[in-house]
Protein backbone atom coordinates (compact mmCIF):
# COMPACT_ATOMS: atom_id res chain seq x y z
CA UNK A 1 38.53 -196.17 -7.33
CA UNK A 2 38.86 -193.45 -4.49
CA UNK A 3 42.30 -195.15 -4.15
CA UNK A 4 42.91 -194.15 -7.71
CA UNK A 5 42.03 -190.42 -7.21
CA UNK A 6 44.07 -189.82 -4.34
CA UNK A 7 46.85 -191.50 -6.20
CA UNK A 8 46.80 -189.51 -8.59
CA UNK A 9 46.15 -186.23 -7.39
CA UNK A 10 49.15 -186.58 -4.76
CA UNK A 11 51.44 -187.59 -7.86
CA UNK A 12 50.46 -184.28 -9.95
CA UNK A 13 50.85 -182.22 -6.90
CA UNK A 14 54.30 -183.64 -5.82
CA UNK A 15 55.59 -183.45 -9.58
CA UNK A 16 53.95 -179.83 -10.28
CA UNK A 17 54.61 -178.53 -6.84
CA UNK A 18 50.99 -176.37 -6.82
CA UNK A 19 51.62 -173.91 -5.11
CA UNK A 20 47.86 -172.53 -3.89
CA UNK A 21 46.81 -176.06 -3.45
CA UNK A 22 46.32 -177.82 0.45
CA UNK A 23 43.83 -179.22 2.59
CA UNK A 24 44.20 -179.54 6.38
CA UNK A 25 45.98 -181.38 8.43
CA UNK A 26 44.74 -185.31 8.11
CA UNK A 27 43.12 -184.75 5.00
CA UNK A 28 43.65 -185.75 1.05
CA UNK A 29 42.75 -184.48 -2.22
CA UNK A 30 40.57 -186.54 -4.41
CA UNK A 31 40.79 -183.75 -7.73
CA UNK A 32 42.04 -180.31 -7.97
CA UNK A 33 39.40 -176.93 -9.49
CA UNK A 34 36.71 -176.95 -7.68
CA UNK A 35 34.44 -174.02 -6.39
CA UNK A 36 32.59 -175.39 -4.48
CA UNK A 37 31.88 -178.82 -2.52
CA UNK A 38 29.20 -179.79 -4.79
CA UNK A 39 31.57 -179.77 -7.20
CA UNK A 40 33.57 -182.69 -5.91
CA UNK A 41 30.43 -185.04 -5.00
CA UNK A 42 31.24 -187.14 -8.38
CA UNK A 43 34.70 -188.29 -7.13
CA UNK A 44 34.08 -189.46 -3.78
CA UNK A 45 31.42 -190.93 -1.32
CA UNK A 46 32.75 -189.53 1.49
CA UNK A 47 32.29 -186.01 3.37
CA UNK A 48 33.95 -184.03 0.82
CA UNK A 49 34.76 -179.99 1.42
CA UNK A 50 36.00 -177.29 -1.50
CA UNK A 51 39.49 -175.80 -0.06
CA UNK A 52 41.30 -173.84 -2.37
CA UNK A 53 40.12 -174.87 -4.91
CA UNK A 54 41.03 -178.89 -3.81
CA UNK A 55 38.01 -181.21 -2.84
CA UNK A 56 39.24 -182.49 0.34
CA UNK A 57 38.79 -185.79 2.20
CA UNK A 58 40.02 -187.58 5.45
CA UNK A 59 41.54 -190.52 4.35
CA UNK A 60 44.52 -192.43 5.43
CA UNK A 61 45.19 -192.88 1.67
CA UNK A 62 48.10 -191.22 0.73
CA UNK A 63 50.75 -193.52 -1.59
CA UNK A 64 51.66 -192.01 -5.41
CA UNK A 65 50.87 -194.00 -8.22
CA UNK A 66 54.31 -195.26 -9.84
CA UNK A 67 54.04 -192.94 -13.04
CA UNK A 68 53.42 -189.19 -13.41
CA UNK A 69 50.11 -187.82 -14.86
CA UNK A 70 50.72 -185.09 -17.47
CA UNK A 71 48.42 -181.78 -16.80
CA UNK A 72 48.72 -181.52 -20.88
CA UNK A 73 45.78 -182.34 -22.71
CA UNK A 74 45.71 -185.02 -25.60
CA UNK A 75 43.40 -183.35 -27.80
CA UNK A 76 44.38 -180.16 -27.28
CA UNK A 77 42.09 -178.45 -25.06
CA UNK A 78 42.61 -176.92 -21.81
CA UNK A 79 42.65 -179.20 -18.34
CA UNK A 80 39.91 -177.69 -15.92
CA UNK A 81 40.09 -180.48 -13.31
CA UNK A 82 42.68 -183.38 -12.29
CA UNK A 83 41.23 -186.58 -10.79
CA UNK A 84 37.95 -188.20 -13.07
CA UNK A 85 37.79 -191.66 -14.28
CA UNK A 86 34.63 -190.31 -16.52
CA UNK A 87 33.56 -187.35 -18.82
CA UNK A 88 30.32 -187.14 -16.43
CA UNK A 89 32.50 -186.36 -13.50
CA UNK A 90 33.54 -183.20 -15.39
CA UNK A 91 30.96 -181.56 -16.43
CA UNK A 92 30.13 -179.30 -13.21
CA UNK A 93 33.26 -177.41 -13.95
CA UNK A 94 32.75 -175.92 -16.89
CA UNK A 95 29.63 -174.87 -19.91
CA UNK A 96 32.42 -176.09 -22.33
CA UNK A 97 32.30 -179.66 -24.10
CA UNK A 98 34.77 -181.17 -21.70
CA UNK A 99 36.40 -185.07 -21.45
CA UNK A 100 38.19 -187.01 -19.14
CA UNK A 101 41.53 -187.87 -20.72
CA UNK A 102 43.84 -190.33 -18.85
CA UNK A 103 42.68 -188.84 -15.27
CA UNK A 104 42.54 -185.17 -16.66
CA UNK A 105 39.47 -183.12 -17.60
CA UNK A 106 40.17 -181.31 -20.68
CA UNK A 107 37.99 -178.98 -23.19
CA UNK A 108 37.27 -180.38 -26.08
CA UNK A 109 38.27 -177.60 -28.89
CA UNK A 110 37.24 -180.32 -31.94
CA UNK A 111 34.45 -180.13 -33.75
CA UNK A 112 31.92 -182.40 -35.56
CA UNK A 113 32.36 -182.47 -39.43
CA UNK A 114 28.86 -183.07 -39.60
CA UNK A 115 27.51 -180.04 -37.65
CA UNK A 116 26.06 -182.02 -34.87
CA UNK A 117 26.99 -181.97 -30.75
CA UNK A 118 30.29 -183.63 -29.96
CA UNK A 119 29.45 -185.88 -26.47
CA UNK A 120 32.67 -187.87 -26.18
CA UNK A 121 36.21 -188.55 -27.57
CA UNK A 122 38.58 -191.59 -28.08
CA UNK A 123 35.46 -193.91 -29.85
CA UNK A 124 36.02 -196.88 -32.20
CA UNK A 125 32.71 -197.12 -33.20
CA UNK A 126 29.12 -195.81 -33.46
CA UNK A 127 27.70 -198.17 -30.90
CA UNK A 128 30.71 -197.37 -28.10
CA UNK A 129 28.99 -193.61 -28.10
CA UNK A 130 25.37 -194.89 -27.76
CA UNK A 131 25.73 -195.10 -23.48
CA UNK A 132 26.26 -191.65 -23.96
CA UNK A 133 23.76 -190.14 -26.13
CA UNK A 134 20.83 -190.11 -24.14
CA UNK A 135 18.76 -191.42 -26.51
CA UNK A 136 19.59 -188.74 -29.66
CA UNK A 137 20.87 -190.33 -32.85
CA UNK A 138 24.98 -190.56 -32.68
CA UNK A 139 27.65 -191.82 -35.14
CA UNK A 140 31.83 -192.14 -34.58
CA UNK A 141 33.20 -189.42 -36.80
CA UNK A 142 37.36 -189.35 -36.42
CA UNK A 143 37.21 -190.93 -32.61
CA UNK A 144 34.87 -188.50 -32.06
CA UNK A 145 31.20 -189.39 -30.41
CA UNK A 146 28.74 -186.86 -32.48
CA UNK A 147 25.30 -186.02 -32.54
CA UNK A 148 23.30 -185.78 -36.03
């Protein structure tokens, strides 16, 4: 998985060229908008420090994945943070309903039809958004996880 981050975060950087984005010398990035080390804890076991807004690693892993990752957002929200496999990983970075969408985590600008809390995207069904209720009543509204 760490494998995956630094991937990934070394392809959006080469194809995007970010400009106020590096970590020292002999270290990676593992995901991109941080403020502060905490921050990056999700993504990585390792030592990890907040640099410019990059969590940083040392790591010898360095190779880009064979495909670019688009900093665009599916669903139309905003992208707050690049490198999360899961929604959980990005929710230190913002107050905002937020998901991870293929390695990206975006706000979530939807809203439930029913009133209730939206807690997740991209569902099939009502029991797929259960793991992330914790423990409230949820249903799968238009591939979206709500509350009710």
């Amino acid at each position: 998985m760490q494998f995956l981050f630094y991937s990934l975060v070394t392809t959006v950087l080469a194809q995007y060229e970010l400009a106020n984005f590096k970590c020292p010398v002999g270290e990676y990035a593992i995901a991109l908008g941080c403020s502060n080390a905490q921050q990056c804890k999700p993504f990585t076991s390792d030592p990890v420090d907040c640099i410019r807004s990059a969590c940083c690693v040392k790591s010898n892993y360095s190779t880009p994945l064979p495909y670019s990752v688009s900093l665009i957002c599916s669903n139309g929200g905003i992208a707050v943070v690049v490198g999360c496999i899961k929604s959980q990983q990005c929710l230190p970075f913002t107050k905002e309903p937020v998901a991870c969408l293929q390695g990206v985590c975006c706000t979530v600008p939807q809203k439930c039809p029913n009133g209730g809390r939206i807690i997740g995207l991209q569902c099939t069904t009502s029991e797929s958004c259960i793991p992330l209720a914790e423990g409230c009543p949820v249903m799968c509204i238009d591939t979206m996880c709500c509350t009710y």
